[in-house]
N, C-alpha and C. Protein backbone atom coordinates (compact mmCIF):
# COMPACT_ATOMS: atom_id res chain seq x y z
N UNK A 1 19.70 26.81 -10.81
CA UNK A 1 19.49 25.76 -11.78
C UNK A 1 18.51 26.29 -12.82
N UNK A 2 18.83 25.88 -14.12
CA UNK A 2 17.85 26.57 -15.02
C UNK A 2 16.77 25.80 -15.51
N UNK A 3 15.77 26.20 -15.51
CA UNK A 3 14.21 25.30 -15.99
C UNK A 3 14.64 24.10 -16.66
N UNK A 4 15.78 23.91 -17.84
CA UNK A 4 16.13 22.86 -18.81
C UNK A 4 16.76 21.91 -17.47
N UNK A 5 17.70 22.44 -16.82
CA UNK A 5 18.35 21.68 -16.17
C UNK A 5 17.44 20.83 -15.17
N UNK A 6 15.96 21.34 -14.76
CA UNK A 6 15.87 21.42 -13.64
C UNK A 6 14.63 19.76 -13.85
N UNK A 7 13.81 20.13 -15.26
CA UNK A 7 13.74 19.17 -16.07
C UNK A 7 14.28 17.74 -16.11
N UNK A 8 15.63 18.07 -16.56
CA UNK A 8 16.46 16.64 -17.19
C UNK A 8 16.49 16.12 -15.15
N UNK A 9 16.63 16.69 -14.06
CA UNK A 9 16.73 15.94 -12.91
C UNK A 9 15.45 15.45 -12.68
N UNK A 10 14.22 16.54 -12.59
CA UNK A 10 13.00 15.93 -11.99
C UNK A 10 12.63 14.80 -12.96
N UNK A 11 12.47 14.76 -14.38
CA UNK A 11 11.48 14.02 -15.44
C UNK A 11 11.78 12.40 -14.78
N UNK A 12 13.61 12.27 -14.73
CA UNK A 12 14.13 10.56 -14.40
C UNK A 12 13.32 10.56 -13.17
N UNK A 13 13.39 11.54 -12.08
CA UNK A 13 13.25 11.30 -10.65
C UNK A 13 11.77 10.76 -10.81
N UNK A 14 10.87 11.27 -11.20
CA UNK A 14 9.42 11.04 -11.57
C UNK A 14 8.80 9.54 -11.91
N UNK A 15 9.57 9.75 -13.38
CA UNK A 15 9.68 8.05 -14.07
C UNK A 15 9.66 6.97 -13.13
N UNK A 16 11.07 7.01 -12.27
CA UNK A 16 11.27 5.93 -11.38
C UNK A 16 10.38 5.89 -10.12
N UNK A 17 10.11 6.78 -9.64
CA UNK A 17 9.11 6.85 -8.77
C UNK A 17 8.04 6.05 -9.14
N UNK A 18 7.82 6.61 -10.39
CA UNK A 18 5.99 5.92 -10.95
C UNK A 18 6.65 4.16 -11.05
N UNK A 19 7.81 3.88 -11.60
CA UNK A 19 7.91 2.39 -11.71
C UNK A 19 7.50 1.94 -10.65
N UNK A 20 8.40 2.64 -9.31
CA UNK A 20 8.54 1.82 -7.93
C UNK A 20 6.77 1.64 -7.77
N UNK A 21 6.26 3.11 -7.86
CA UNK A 21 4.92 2.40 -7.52
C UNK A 21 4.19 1.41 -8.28
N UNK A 22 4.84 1.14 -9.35
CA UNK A 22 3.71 0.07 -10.65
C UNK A 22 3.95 -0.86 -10.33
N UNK A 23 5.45 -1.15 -10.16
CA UNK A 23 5.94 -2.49 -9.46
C UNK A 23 5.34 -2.83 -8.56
N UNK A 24 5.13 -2.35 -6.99
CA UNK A 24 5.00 -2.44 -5.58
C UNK A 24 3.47 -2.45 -5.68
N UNK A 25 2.42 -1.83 -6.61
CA UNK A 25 1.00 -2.11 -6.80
C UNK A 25 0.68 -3.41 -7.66
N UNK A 26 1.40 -4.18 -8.57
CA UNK A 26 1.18 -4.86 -9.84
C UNK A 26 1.42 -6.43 -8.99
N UNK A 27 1.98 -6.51 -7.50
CA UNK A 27 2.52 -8.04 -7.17
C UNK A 27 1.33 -7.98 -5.92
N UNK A 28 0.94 -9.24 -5.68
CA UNK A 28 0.30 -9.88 -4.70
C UNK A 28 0.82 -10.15 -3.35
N UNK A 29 -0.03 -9.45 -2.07
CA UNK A 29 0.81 -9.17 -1.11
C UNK A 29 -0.42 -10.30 -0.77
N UNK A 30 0.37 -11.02 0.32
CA UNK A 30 -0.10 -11.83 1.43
C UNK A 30 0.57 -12.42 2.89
N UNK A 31 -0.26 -11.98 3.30
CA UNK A 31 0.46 -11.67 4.82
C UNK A 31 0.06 -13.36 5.55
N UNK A 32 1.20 -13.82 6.55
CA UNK A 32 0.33 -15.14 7.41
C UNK A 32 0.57 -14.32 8.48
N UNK A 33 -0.56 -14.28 10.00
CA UNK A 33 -0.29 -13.95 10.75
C UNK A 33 -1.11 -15.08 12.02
N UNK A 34 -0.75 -14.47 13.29
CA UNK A 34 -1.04 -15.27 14.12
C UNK A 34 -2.47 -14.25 14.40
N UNK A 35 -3.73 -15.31 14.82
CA UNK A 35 -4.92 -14.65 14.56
C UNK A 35 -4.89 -14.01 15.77
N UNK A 36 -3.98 -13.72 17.05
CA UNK A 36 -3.83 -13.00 18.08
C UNK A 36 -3.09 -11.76 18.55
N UNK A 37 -2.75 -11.67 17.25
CA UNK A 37 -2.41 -10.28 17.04
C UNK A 37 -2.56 -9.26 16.19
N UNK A 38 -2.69 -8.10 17.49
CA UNK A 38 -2.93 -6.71 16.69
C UNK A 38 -2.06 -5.63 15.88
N UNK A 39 -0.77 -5.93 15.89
CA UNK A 39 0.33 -5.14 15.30
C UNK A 39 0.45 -5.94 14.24
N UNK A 40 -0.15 -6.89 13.71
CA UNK A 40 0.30 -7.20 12.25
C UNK A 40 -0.89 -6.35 11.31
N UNK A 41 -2.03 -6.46 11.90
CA UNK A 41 -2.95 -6.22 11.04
C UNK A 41 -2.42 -4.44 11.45
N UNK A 42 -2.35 -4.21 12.00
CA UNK A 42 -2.02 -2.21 11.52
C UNK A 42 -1.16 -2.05 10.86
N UNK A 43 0.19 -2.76 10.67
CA UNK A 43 1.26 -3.09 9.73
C UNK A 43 1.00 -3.57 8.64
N UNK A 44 -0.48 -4.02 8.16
CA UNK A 44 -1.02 -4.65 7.41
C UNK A 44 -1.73 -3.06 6.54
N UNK A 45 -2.16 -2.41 7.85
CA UNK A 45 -3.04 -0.96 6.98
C UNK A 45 -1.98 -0.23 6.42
N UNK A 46 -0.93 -0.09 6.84
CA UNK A 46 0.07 0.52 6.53
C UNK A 46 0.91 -0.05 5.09
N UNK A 47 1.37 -0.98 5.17
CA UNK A 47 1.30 -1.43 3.56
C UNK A 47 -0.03 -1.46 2.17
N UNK A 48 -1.20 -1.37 3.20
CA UNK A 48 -2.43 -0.99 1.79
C UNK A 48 -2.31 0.25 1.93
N UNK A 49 -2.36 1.25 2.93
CA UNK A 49 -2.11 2.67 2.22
C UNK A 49 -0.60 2.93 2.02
N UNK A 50 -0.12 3.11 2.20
CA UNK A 50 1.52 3.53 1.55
C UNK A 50 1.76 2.84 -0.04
N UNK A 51 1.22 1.80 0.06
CA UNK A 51 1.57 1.43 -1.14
C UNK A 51 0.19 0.77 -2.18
N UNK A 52 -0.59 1.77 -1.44
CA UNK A 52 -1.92 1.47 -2.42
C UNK A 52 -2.25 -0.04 -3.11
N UNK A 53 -2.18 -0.65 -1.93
CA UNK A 53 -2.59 -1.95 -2.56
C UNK A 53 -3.22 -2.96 -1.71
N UNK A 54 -4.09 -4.14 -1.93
CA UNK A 54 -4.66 -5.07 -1.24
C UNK A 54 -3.83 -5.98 -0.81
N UNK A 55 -4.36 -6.37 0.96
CA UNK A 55 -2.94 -7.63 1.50
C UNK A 55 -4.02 -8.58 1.97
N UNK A 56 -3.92 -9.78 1.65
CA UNK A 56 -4.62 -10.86 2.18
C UNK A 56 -3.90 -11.39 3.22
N UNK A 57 -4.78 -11.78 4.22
CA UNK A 57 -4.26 -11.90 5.53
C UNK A 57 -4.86 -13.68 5.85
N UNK A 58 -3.81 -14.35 5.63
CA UNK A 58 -4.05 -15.57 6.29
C UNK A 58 -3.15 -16.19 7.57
N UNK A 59 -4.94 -16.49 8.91
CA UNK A 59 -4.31 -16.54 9.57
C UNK A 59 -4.16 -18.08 10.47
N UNK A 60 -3.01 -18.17 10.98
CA UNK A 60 -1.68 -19.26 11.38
C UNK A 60 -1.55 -19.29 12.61
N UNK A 61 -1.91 -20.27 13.90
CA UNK A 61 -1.53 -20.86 14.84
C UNK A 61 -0.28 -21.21 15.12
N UNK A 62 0.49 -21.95 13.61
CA UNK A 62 1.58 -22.32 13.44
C UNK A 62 2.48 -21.17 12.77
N UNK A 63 3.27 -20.70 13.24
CA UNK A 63 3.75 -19.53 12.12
C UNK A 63 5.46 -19.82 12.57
N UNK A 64 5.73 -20.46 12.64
CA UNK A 64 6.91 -21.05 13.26
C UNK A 64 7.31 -21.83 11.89
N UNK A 65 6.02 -23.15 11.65
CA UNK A 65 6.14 -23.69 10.65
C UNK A 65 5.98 -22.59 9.35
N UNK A 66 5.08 -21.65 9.30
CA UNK A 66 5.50 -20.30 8.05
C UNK A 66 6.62 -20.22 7.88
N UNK A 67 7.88 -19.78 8.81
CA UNK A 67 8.70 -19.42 8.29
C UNK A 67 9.76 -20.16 8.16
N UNK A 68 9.61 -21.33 8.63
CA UNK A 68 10.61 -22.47 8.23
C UNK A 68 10.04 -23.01 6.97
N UNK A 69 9.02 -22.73 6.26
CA UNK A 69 9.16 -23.18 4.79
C UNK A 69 9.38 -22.29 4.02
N UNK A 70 9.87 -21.20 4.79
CA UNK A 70 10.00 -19.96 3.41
C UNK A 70 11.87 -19.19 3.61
N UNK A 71 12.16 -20.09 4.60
CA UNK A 71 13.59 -19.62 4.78
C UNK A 71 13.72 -18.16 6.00
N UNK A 72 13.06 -18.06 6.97
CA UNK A 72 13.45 -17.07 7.62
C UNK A 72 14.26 -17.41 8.52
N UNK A 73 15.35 -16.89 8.40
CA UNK A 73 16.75 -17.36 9.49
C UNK A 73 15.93 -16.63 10.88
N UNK A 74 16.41 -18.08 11.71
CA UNK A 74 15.45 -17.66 13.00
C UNK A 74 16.34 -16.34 14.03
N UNK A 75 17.44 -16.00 13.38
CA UNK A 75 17.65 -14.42 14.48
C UNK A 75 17.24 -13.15 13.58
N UNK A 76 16.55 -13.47 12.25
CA UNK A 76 15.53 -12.60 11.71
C UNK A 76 14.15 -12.80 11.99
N UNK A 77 13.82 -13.40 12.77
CA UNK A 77 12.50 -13.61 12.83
C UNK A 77 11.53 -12.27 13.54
N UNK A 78 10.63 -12.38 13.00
CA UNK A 78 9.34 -11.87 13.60
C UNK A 78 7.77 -12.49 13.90
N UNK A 79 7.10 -11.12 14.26
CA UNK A 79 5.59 -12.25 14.29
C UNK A 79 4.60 -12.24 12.91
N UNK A 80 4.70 -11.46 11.95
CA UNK A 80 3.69 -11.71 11.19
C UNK A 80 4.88 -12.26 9.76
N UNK A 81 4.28 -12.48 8.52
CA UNK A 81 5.25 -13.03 7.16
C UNK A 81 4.28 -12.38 6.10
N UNK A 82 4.82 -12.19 5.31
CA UNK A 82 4.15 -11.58 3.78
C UNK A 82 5.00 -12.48 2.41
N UNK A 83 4.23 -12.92 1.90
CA UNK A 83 4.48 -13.28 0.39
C UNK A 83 4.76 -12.18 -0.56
N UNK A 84 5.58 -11.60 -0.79
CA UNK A 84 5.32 -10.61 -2.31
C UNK A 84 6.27 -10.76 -3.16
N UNK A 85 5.14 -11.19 -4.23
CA UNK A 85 5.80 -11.57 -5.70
C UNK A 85 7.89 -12.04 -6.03
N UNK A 86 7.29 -13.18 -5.02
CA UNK A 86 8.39 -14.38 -4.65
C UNK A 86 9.00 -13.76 -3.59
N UNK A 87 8.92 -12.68 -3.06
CA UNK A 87 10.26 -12.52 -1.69
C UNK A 87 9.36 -12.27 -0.91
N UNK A 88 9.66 -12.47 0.83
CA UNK A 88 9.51 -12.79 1.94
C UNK A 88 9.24 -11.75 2.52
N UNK A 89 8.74 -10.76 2.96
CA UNK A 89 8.80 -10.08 4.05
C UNK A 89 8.61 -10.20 5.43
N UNK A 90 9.27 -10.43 6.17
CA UNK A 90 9.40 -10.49 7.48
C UNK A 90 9.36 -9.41 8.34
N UNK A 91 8.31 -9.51 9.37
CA UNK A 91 8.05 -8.17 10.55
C UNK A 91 7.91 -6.83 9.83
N UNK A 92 8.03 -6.17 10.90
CA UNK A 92 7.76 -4.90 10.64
C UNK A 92 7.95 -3.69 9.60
N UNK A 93 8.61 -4.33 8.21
CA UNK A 93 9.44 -3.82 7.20
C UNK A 93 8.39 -2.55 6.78
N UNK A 94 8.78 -1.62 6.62
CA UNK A 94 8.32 -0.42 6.52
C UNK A 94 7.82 -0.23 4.81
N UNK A 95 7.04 0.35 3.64
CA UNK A 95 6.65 -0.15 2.72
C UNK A 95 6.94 0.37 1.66
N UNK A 96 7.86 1.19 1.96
CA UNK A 96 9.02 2.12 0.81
C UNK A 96 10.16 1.34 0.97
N UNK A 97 10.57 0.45 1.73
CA UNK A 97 11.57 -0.74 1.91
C UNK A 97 11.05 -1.90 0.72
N UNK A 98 9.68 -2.08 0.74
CA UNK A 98 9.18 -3.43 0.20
C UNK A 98 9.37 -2.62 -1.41
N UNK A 99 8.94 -1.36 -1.55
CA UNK A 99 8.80 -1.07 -3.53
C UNK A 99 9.66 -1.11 -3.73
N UNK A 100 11.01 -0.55 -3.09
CA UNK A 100 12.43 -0.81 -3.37
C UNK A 100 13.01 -2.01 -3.50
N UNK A 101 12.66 -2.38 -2.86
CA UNK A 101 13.14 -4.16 -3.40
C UNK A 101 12.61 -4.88 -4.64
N UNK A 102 11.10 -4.59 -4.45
CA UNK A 102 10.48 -4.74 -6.04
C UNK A 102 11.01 -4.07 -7.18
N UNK A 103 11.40 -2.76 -6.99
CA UNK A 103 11.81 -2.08 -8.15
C UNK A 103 13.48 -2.55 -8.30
N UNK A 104 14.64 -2.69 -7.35
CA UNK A 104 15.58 -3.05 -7.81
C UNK A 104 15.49 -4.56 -7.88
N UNK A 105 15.71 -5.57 -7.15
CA UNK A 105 15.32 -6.96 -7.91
C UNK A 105 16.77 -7.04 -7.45
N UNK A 106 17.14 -7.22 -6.37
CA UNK A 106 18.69 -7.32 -5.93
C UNK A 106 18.68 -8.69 -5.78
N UNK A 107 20.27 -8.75 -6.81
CA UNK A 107 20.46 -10.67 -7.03
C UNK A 107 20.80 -11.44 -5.76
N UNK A 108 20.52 -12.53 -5.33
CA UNK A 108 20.85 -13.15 -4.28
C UNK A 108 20.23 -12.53 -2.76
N UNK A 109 18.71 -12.22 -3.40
CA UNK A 109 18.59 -11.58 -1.72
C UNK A 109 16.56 -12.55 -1.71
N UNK A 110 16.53 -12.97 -0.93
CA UNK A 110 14.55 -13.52 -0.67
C UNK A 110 13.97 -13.04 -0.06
N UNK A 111 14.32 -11.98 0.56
CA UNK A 111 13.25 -10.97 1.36
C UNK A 111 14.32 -10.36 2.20
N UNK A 112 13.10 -9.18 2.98
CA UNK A 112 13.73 -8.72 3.93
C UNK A 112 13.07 -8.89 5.63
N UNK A 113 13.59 -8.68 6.09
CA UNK A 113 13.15 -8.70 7.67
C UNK A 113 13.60 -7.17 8.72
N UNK A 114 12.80 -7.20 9.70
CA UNK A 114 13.20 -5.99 10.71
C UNK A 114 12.73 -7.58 11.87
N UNK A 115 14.15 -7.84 12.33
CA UNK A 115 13.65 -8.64 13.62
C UNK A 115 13.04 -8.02 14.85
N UNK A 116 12.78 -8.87 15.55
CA UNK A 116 11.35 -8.61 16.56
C UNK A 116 10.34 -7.21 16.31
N UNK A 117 10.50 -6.42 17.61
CA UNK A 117 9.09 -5.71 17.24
C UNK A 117 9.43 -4.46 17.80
N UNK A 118 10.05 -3.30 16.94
CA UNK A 118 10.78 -2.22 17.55
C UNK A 118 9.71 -1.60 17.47
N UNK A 119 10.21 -0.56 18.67
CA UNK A 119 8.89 0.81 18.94
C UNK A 119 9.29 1.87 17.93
N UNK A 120 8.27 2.19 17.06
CA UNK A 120 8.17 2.81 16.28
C UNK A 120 8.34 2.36 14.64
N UNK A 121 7.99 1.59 14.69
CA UNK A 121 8.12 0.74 13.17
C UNK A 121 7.15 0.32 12.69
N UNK A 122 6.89 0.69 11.56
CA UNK A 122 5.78 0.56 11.02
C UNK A 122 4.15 -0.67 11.75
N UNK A 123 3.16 0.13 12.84
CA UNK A 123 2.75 -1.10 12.62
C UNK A 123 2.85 -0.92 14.63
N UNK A 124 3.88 -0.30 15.16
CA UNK A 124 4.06 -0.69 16.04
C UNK A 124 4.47 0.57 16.80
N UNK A 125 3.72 1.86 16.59
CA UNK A 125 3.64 2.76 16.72
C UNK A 125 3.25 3.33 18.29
N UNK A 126 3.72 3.97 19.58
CA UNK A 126 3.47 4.46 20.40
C UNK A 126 3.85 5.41 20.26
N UNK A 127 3.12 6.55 19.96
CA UNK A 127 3.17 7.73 20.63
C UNK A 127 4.34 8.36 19.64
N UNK A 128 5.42 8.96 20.34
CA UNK A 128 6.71 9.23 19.74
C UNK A 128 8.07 8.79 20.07
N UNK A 129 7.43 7.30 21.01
CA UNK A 129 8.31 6.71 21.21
C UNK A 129 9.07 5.80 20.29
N UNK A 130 10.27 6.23 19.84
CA UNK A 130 10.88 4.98 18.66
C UNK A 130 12.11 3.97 19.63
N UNK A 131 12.39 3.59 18.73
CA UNK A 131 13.91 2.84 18.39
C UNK A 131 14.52 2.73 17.59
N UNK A 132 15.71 2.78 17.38
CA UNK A 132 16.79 2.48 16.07
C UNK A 132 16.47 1.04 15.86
N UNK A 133 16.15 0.76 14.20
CA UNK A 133 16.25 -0.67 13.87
C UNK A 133 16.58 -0.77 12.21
N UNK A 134 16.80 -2.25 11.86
CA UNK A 134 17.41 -2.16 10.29
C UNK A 134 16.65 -3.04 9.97
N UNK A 135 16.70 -2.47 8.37
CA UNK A 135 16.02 -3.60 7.68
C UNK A 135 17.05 -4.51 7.37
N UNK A 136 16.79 -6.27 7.10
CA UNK A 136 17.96 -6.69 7.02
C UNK A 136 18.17 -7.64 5.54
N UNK A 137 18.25 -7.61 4.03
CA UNK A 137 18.24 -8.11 3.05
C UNK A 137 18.91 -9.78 3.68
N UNK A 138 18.26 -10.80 2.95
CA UNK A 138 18.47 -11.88 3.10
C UNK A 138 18.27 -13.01 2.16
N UNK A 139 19.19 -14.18 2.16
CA UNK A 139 18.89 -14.97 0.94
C UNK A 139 20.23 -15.81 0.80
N UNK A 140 20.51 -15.59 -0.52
CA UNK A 140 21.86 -16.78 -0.83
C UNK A 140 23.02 -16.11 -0.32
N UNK A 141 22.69 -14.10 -0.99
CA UNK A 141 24.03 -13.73 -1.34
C UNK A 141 24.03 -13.39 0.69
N UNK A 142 23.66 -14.09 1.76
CA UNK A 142 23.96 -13.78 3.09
C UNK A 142 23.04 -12.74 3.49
N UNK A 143 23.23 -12.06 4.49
CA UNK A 143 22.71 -10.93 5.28
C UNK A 143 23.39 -9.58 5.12
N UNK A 144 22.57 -8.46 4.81
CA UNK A 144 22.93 -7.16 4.72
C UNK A 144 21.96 -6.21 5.24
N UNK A 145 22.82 -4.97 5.70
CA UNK A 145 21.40 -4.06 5.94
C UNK A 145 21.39 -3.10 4.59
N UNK A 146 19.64 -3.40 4.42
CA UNK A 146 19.15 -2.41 3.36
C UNK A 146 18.92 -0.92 3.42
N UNK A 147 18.33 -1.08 5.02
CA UNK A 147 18.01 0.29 5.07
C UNK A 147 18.18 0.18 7.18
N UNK A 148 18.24 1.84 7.11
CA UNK A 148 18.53 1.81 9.00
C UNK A 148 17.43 3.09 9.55
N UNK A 149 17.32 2.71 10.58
CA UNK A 149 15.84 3.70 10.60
C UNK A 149 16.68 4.51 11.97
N UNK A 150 16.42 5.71 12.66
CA UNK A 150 16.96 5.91 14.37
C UNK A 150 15.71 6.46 15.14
């Protein structure tokens, strides 16, 4: 590939990168969690560093009632919820999942979710023990997977 060529690929690749991060730094993250747990708040460090930004953490006894006012279909559910800049994040969603959603703005979708609490997902980390799990886009236009982890 020649320097000109090599240019015209990296300069776009760059650009969009810097959006995803302007976007994913520029919206207000806020997390509800249940004040008895410890895997939200490390899932919590993990979205301020990955995506360089502050998460306010308010915390909920009731989080049942959280996500029945914000639309989380209950076989997406998890234990902690995030507000960001109007869409939902649910559980364990990993935080190159969340800028991507900020940066594309996909029509008919209110958040995403990773139901329950897979080993190895952001947040919920043993060792090198994982699991296969998906992220799952959600909203008007139905349920899709965004992204699949193994």
């Amino acid at each position: 590939m020649t320097n000109f060529a090599a240019r015209r690929f990296v300069a776009p690749f760059l650009l969009s990168l810097a959006a995803c991060s302007s976007a994913a730094q520029a919206a207000t993250y806020t997390m509800f969690k249940d004040p008895n747990c410890g895997c939200c708040d490390h899932w919590a460090d993990h979205v301020r560093e990955d995506l360089a930004t502050d998460v306010a953490v308010n915390q909920s006894s009731d989080m049942a009632t959280v996500k029945d006012e914000r639309g989380v279909p209950a076989q997406l559910r998890s234990c902690h919820t995030m507000i960001v800049d109007g869409y939902v994040i649910e559980g364990h969603v990993p935080a190159a999942d969340i800028a991507r959603l900020l940066a594309e703005r996909l029509e008919g979708v209110r958040g995403l979710a990773v139901p329950g609490m897979p080993i190895g997902s952001p947040g919920m980390e043993m060792g090198d023990r994982t699991q296969p799990y998906q992220v799952i886009a959600f909203g008007e236009a139905g349920l899709s997977v965004f992204a699949s982890y193994e």
